[in-house]
Protein backbone atom coordinates (compact mmCIF):
# COMPACT_ATOMS: atom_id res chain seq x y z
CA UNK A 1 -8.06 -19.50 -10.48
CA UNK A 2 -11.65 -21.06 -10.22
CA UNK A 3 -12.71 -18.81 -13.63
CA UNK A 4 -9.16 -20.54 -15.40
CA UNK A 5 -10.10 -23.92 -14.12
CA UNK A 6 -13.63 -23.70 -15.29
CA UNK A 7 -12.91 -22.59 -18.69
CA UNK A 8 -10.41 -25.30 -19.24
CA UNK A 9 -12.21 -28.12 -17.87
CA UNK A 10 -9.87 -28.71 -14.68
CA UNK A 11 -9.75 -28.69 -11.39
CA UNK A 12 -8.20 -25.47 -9.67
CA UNK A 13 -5.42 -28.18 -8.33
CA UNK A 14 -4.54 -28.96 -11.58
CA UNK A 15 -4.38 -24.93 -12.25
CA UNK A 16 -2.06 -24.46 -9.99
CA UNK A 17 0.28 -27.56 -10.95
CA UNK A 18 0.46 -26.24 -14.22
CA UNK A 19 1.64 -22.57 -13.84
CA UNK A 20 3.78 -23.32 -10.68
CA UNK A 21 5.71 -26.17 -13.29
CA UNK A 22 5.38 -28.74 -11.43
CA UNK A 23 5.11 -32.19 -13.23
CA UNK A 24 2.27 -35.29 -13.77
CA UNK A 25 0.27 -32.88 -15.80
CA UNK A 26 -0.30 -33.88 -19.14
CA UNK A 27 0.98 -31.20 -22.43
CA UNK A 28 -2.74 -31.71 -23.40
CA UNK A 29 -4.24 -30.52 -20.18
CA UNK A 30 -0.96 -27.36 -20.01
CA UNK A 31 -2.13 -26.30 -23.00
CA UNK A 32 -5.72 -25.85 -21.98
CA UNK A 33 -4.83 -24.36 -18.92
CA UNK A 34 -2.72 -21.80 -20.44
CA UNK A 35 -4.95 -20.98 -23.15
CA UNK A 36 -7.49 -20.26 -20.26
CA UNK A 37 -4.63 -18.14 -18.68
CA UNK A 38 -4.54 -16.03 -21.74
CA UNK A 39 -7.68 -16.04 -22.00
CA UNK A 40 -8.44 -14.18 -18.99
CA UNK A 41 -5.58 -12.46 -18.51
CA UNK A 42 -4.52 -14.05 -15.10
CA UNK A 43 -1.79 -13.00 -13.12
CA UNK A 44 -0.31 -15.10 -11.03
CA UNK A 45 -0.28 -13.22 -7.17
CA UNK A 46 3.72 -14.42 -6.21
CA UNK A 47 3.07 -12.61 -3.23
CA UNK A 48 -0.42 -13.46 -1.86
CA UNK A 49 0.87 -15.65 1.54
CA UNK A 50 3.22 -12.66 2.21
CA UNK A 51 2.44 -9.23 1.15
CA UNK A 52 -1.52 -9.80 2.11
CA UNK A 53 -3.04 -7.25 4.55
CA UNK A 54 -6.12 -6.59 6.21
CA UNK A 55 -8.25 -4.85 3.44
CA UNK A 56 -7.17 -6.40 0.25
CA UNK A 57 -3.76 -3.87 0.15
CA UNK A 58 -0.16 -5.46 -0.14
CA UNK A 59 1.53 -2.08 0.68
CA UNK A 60 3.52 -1.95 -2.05
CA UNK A 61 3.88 0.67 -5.17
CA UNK A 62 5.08 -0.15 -8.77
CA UNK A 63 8.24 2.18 -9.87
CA UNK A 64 9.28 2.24 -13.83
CA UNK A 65 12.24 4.93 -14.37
CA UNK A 66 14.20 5.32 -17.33
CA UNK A 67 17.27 3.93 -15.37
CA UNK A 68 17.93 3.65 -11.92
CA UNK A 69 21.89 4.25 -12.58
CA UNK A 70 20.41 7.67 -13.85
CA UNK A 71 21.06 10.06 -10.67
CA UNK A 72 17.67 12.05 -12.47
CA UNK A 73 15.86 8.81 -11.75
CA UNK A 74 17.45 7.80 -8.87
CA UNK A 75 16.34 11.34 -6.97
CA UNK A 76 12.57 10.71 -8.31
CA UNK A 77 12.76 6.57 -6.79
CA UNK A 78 14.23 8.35 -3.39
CA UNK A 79 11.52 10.85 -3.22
CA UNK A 80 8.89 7.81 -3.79
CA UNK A 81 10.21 5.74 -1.36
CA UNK A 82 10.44 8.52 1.27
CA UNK A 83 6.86 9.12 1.01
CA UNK A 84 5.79 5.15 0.72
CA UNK A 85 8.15 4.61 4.27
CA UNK A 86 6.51 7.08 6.04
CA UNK A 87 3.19 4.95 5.09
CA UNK A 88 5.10 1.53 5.58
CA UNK A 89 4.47 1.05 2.12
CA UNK A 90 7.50 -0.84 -0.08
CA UNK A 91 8.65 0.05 -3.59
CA UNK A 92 9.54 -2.42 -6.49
CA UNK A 93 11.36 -0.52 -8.69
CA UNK A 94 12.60 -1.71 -12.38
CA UNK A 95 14.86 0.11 -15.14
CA UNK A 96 12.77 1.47 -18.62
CA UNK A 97 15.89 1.59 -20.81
CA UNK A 98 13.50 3.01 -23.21
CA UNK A 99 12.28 -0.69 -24.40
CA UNK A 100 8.74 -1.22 -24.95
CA UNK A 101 8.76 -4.45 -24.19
CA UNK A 102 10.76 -4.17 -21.31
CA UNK A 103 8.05 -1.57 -19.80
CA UNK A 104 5.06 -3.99 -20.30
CA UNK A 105 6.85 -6.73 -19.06
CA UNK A 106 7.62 -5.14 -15.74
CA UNK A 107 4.40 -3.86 -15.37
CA UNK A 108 2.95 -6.73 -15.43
CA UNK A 109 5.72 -8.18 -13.22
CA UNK A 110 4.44 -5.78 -10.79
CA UNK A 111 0.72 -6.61 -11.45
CA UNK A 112 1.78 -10.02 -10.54
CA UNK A 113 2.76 -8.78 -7.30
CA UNK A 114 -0.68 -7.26 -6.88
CA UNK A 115 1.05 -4.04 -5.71
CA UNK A 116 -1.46 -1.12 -4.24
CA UNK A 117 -0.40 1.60 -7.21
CA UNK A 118 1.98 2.39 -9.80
CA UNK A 119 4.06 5.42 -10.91
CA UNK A 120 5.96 5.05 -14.31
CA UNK A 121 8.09 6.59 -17.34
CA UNK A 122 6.78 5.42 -20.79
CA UNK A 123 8.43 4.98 -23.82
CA UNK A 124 5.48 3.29 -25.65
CA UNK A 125 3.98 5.13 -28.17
CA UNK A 126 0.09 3.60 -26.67
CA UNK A 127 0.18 2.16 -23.09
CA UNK A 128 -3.18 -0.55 -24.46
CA UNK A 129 -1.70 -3.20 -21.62
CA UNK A 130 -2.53 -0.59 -18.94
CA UNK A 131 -6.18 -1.63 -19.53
CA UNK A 132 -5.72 -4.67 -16.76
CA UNK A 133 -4.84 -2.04 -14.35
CA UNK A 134 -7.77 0.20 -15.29
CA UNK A 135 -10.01 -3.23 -15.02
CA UNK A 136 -8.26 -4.02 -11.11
CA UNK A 137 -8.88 -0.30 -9.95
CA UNK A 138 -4.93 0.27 -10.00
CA UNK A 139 -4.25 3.50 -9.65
CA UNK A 140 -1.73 4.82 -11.97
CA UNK A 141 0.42 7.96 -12.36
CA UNK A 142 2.95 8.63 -15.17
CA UNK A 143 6.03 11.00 -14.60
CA UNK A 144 8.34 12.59 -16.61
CA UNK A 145 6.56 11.61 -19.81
CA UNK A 146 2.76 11.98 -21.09
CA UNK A 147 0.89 8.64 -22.04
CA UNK A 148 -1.49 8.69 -24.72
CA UNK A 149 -4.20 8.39 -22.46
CA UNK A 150 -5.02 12.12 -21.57
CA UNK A 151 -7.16 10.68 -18.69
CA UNK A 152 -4.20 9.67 -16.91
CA UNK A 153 -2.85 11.57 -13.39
CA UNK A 154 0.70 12.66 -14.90
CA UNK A 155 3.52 15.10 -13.39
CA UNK A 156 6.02 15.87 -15.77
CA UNK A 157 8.63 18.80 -16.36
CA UNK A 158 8.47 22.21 -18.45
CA UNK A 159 10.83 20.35 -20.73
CA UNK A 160 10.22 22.92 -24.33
CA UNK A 161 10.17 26.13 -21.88
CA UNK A 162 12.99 25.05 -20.15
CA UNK A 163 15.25 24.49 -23.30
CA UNK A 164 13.79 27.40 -24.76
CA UNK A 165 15.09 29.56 -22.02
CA UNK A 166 18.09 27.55 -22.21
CA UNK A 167 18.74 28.34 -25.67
CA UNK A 168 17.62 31.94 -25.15
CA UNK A 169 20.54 32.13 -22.47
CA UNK A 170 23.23 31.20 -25.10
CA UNK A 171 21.55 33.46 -27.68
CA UNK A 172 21.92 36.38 -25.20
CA UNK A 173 25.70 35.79 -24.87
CA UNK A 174 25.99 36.10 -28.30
CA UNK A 175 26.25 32.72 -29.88
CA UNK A 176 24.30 32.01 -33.41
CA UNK A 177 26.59 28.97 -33.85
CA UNK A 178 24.70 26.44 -31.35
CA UNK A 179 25.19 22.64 -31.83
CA UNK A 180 21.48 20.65 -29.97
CA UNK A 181 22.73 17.15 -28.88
CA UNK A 182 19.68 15.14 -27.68
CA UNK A 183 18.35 11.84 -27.94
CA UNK A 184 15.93 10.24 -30.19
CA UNK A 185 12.53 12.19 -31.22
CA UNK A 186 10.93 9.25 -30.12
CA UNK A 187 11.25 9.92 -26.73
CA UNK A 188 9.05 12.49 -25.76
CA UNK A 189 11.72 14.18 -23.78
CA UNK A 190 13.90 14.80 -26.67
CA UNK A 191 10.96 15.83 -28.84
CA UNK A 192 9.55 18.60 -26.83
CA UNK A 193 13.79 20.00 -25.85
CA UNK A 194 14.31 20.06 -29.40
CA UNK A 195 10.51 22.07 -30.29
CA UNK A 196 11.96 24.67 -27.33
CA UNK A 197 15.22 25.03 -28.92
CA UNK A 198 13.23 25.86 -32.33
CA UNK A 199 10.98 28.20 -30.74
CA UNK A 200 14.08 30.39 -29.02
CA UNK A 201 15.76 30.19 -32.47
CA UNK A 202 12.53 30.83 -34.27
CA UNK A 203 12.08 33.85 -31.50
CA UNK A 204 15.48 35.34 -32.39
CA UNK A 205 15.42 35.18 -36.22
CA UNK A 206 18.18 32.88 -36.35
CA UNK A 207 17.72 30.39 -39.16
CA UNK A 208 18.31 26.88 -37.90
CA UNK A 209 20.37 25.82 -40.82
CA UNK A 210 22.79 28.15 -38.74
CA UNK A 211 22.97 25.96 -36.01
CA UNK A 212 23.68 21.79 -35.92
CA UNK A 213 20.75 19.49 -34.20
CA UNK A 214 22.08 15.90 -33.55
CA UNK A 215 19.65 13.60 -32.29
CA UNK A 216 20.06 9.63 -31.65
CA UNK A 217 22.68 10.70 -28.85
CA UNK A 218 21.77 8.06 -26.29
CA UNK A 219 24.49 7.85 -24.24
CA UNK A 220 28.37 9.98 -22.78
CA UNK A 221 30.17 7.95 -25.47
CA UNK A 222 28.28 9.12 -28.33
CA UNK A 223 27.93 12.26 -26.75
CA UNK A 224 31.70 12.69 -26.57
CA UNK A 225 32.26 11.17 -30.54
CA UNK A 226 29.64 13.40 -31.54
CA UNK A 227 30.71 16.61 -30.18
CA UNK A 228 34.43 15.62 -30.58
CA UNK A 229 33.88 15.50 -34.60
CA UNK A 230 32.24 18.96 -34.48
CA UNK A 231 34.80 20.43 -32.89
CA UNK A 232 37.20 19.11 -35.55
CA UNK A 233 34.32 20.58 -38.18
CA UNK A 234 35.42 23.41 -40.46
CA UNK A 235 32.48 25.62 -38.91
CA UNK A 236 32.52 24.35 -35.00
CA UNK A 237 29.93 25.42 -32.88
CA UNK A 238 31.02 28.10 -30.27
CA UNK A 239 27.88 26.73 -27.57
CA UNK A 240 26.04 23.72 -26.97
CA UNK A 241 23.07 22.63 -25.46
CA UNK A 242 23.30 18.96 -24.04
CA UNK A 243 19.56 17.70 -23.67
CA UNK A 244 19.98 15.27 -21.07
CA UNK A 245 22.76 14.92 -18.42
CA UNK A 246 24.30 11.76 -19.34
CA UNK A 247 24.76 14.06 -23.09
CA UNK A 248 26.55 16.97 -20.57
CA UNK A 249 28.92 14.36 -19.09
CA UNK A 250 29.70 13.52 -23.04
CA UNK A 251 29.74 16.81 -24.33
CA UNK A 252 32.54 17.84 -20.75
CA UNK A 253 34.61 15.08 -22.12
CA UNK A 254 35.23 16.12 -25.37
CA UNK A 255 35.13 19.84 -24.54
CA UNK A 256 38.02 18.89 -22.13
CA UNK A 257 39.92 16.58 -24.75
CA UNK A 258 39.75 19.46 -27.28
CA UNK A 259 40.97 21.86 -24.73
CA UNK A 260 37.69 24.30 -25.47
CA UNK A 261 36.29 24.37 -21.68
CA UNK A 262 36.77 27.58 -21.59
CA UNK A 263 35.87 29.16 -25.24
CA UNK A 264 32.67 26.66 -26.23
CA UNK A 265 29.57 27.68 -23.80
CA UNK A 266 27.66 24.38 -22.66
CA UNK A 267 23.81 24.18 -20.61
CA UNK A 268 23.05 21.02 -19.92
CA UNK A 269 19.17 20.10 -19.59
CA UNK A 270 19.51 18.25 -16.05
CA UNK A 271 21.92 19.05 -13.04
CA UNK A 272 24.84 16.50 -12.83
CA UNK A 273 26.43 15.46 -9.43
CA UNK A 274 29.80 17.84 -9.06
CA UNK A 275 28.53 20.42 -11.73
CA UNK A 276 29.89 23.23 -9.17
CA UNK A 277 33.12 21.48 -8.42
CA UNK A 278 34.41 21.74 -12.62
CA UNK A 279 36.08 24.77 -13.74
CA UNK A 280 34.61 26.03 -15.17
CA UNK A 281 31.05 25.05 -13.08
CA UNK A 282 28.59 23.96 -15.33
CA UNK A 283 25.43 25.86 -16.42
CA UNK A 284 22.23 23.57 -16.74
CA UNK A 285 18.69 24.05 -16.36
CA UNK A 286 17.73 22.12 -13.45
CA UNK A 287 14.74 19.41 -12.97
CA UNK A 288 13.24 19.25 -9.87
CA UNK A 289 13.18 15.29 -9.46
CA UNK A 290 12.49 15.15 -5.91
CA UNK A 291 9.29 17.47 -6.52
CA UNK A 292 7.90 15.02 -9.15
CA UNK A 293 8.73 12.09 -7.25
CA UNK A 294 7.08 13.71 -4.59
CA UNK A 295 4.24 14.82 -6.09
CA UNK A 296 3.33 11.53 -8.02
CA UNK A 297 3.44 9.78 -4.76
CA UNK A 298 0.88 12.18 -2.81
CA UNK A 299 -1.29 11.20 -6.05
CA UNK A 300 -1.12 7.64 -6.49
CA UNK A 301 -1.84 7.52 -2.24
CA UNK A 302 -4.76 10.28 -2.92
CA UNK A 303 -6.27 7.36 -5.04
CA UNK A 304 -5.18 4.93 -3.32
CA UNK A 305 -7.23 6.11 -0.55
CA UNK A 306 -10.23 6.86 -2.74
CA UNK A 307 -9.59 10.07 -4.57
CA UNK A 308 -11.88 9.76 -7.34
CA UNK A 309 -11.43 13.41 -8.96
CA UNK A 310 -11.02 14.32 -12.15
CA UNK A 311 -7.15 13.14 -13.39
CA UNK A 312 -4.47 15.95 -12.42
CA UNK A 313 -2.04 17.00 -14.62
CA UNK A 314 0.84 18.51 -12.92
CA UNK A 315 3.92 20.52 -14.51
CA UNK A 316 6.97 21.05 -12.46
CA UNK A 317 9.11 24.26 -12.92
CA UNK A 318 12.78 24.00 -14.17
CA UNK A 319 15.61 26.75 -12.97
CA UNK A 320 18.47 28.07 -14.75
CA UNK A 321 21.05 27.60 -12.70
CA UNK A 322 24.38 30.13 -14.05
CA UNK A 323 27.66 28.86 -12.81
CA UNK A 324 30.02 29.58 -15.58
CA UNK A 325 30.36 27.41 -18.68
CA UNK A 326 26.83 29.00 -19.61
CA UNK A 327 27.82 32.08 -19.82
CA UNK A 328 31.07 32.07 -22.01
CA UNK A 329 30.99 34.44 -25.31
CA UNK A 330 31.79 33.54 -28.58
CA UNK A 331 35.41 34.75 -29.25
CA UNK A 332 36.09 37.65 -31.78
């Protein structure tokens, strides 16, 4: 606050009239002030009187997931917070919703904060307004998606083995016919399930124009219009391979409404709550969520605590998990 006031030509009182809003302060005088702001790229420490502690720390982590109505992300925020209670440590947690401005905006809501560490999901193509965190000694570890920065701690899945092996799966039972649903390529995610699903075609000499890859499915409602139309199709696929489970909730729907359940194979790239309980039980290949969350917590406290190794980049497992709809055969 000093550096601000000094570079605008006020005193630190003034400084903190202006950015707390609080009138007598002339639009001359704001202006300077939060030119100087800019400037120096303050942040303004909400917290300071109560989060405080002995050391410098606030005990308190930064959490960005893709959606915290997402039971995927809500395992990973669970697993986090487990590990930050046992350290009396809080987590602020905020929704990605795959909006690039919404991602720098609560990162630098939790900068504001002055919280200890962060853990996040990108969708930004370049994380550039990460450098304030480099610049504060922040340590920083991104899950489920790689940043740009390779010198970044990250833990992320097998996401193109995974759907590979997924694909392979439906390939063994027979099906040539396979319809990809999956969200935009630019999410990383979506990119790297749809390169796997290549590679198992690619692997089986099965041209691709054989099979139907929709991407831009975001959501169960457009799952469940796109899968419903190519069911009505003259060539319907006879297996699909949902790429995220809010596509496999879709996908059930409009298998169900078409009364196919039982003659169109579906994996779905994520387990969904009650997978076991449909009939019939739904094949997926399984994240691990708790294990990244897990892991990117023991990293972000290894720095935390002065870890100053080279970055670790750390790739979770995923399982096939067989219960049924997986393994259904094309029909005569």
């Amino acid at each position: 606050m000093r550096q601000v006031a000094a570079l605008a030509g006020v005193g630190t009182k003034t400084v903190s009239r202006v950015i707390n809003h609080e009138p007598n302060v002339s639009s001359a005088t704001s202006q300077r002030v939060w030119e100087a702001v800019r400037a120096l790229d303050y942040h303004v420490d909400l917290l300071a009187g109560s989060l405080r502690r002995s050391g410098g720390r606030t005990h308190a982590l930064g959490l960005l997931v893709g959606s915290v109505q997402n039971p995927f992300s809500g395992a990973i925020h669970r697993a986090v917070e487990d590990a930050a209670g046992a350290r009396g440590v809080a987590v602020f947690a905020s929704s990605l919703d795959d909006d690039p401005e919404r991602e720098e905006g609560a990162v630098h809501a939790f900068l504001r904060r002055r919280v200890d560490g962060l853990i996040l999901t990108t969708t930004s193509q370049r994380q550039d307004y990460l450098a304030t965190t480099r610049d504060r000694g922040v340590p920083t570890v991104f899950i489920d998606r790689l940043p740009s920065d390779p010198d970044t701690d990250t833990v992320v899945s097998d996401n193109r083995v995974g759907a590979r092996l997924a694909t392979a799966h439906l390939i063994a039972h027979g099906h040539r016919r396979i319809a990809l649903l999956t969200d935009r390529l630019s999410i990383q995610t979506a990119a790297e399930r749809r390169l796997g699903f290549l590679d198992a075609l690619g692997a089986a000499g099965i041209p691709a124009a054989e099979t139907t890859m929709v991407t831009e499915v975001h959501d169960e409602a457009r799952a469940e219009a796109v899968l419903a139309q190519l069911l009505s199709s003259e060539s319907p696929p006879t297996a699909v391979l949902s790429a995220q489970n809010l596509i496999t909730i879709g996908a059930l729907h409009a298998l169900r409404a078409a009364g196919r359940r039982h003659s169109v194979a579906l994996i779905g790239f994520d387990d969904i709550p009650l997978a076991d309980l449909v009939d019939p039980g739904i094949t997926v290949m399984a994240q691990d969520p708790h294990r990244i969350g897990a892991l990117a917590a023991e990293q972000v406290f290894a720095r935390i605590d002065g870890d100053t190794s080279e970055p670790r980049h750390l790739v979770v497992p995923t399982v096939l998990i067989e219960r049924g709809s997986g393994e259904i055969s094309p029909a005569p």
